[in-house]
Protein backbone atom coordinates (compact mmCIF):
# COMPACT_ATOMS: atom_id res chain seq x y z
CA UNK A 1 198.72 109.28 3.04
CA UNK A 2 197.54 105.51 1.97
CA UNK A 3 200.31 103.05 2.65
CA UNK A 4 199.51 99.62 1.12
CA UNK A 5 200.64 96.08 2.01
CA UNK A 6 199.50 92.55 1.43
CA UNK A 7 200.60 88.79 2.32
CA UNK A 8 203.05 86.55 0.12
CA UNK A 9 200.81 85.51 -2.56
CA UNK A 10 199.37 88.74 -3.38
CA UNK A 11 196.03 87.09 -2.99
CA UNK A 12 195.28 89.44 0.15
CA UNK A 13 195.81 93.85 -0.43
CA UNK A 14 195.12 96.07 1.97
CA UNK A 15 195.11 99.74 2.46
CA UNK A 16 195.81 102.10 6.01
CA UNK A 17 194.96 105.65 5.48
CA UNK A 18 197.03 107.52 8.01
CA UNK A 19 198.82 111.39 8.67
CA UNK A 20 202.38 109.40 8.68
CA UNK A 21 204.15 106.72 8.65
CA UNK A 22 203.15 104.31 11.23
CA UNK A 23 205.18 103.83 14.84
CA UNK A 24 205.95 100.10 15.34
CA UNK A 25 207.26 97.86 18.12
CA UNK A 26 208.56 94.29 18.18
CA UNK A 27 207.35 91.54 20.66
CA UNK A 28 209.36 89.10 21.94
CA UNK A 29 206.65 86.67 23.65
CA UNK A 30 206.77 82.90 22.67
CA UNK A 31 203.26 83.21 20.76
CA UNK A 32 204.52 85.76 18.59
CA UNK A 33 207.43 84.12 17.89
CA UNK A 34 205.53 81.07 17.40
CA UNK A 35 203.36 82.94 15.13
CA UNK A 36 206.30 84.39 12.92
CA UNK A 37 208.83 81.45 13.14
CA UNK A 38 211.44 84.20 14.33
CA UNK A 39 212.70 86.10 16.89
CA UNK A 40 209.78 88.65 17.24
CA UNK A 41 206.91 89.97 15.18
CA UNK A 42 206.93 93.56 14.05
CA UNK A 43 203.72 94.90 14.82
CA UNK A 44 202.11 98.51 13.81
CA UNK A 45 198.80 99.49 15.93
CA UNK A 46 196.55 101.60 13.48
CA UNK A 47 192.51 102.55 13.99
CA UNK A 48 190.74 99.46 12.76
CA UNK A 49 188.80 102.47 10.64
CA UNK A 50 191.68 103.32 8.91
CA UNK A 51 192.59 99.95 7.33
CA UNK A 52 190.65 98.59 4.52
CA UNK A 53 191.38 94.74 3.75
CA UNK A 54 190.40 93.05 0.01
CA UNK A 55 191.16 89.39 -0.68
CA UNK A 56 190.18 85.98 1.06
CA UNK A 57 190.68 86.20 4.68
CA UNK A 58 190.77 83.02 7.89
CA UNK A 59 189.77 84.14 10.98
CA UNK A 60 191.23 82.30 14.03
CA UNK A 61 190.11 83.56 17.52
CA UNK A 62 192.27 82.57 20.38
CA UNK A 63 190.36 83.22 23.59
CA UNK A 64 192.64 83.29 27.09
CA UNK A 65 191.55 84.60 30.74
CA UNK A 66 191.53 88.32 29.77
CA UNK A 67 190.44 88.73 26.07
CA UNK A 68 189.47 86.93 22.43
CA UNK A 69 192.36 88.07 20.27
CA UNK A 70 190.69 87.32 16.66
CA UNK A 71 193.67 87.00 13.66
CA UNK A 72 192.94 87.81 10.06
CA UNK A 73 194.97 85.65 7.73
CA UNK A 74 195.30 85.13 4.05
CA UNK A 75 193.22 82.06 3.30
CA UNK A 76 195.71 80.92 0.59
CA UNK A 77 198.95 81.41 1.88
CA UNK A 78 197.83 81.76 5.72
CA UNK A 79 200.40 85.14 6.21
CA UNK A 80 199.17 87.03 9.20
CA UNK A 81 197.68 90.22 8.06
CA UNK A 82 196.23 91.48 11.31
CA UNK A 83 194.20 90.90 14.78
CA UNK A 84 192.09 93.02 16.80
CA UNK A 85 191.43 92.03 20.62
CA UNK A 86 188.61 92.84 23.47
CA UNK A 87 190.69 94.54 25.12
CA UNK A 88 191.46 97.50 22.58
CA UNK A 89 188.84 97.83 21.08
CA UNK A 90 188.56 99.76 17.42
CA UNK A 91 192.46 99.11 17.52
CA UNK A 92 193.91 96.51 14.51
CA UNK A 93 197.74 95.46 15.62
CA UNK A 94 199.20 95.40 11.65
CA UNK A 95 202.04 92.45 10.93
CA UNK A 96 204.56 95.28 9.78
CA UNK A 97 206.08 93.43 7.77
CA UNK A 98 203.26 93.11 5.24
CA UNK A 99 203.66 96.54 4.29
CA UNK A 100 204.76 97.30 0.47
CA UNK A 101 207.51 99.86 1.95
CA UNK A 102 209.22 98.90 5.33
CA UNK A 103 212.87 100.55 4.40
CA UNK A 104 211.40 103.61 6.20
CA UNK A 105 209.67 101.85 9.68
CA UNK A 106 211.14 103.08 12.99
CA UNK A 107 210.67 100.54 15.67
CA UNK A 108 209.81 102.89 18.47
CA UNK A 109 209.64 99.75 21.25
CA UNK A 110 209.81 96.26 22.76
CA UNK A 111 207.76 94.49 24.56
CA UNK A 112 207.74 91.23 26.78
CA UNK A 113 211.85 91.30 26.53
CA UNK A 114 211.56 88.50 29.45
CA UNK A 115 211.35 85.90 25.94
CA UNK A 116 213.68 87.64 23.90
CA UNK A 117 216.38 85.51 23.00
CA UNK A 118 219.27 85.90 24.71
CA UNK A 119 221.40 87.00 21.62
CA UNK A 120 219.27 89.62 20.86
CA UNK A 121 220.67 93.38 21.85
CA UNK A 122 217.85 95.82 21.92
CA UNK A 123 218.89 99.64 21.00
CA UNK A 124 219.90 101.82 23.93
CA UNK A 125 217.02 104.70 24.30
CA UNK A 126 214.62 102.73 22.86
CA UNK A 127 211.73 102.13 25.48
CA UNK A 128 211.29 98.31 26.27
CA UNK A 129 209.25 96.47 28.49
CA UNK A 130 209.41 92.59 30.19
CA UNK A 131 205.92 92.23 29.89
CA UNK A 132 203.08 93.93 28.48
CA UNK A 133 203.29 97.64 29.04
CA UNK A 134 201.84 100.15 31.14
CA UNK A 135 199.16 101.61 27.64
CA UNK A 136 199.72 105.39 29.02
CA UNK A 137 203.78 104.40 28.78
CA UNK A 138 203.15 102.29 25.64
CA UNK A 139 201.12 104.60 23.46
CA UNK A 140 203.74 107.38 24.47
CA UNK A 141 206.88 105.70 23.52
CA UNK A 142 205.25 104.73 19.38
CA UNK A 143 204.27 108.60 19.77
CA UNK A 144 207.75 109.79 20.14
């Protein structure tokens, strides 16, 4: 199946072939919600292969002690679209929220819950980390 998404001003499409509908997880760390101006950003990992981006893009690379994470955003209305990083290589982490259909996304996880604010209550059974997760343990839990 193609789903299709795109930022605010409509100035930015893009296209993720995939089998079904895509896993995602929230993360509570301050840069994300930084990023989002909320209490998380909903995030969808999908083969950078699979996604197909038209439209004027900004690039903004943000190198720390472990890894370049490099952000693709709309160059008109600056909504995150995507980043990839060094350290997963060939893997784009999708702003779920840019998706044309998100009545249908399951959030399968949560990660650095150590920044979540404190009137946030997480789902019991959903699999949730303080930090960054364990990627055997991660990549399981969106699987489920």
């Amino acid at each position: 199946m193609i789903l299709t998404g795109g930022c605010r001003c409509g100035a930015v499409r893009y296209e993720v072939e995939t089998e079904a509908q895509l896993p995602v997880y929230a993360c509570h760390c301050h840069q994300c919600q930084r990023w989002s101006g909320s209490v998380f950003s909903l995030q969808a990992l999908v083969p950078e292969a699979a996604l197909t981006v038209e439209g004027p893009l900004t690039v903004y690379e943000k190198t720390t002690e472990d890894r370049t994470s490099t952000q693709r955003i709309c160059a008109t209305c600056h909504t995150r679209i995507y980043n990839t990083n060094t350290r997963r290589l060939g893997i784009a982490v999708l702003r779920a929220g840019t998706l044309d259909e998100t009545a249908a996304l399951d959030c399968k996880a949560h990660i650095y819950t150590a920044y979540k604010q404190d009137w946030i209550e997480l789902p019991e059974g959903v699999a949730q980390w303080a930090e960054s997760p364990p990627p055997d343990e991660f990549i399981a839990a969106l699987m489920k």
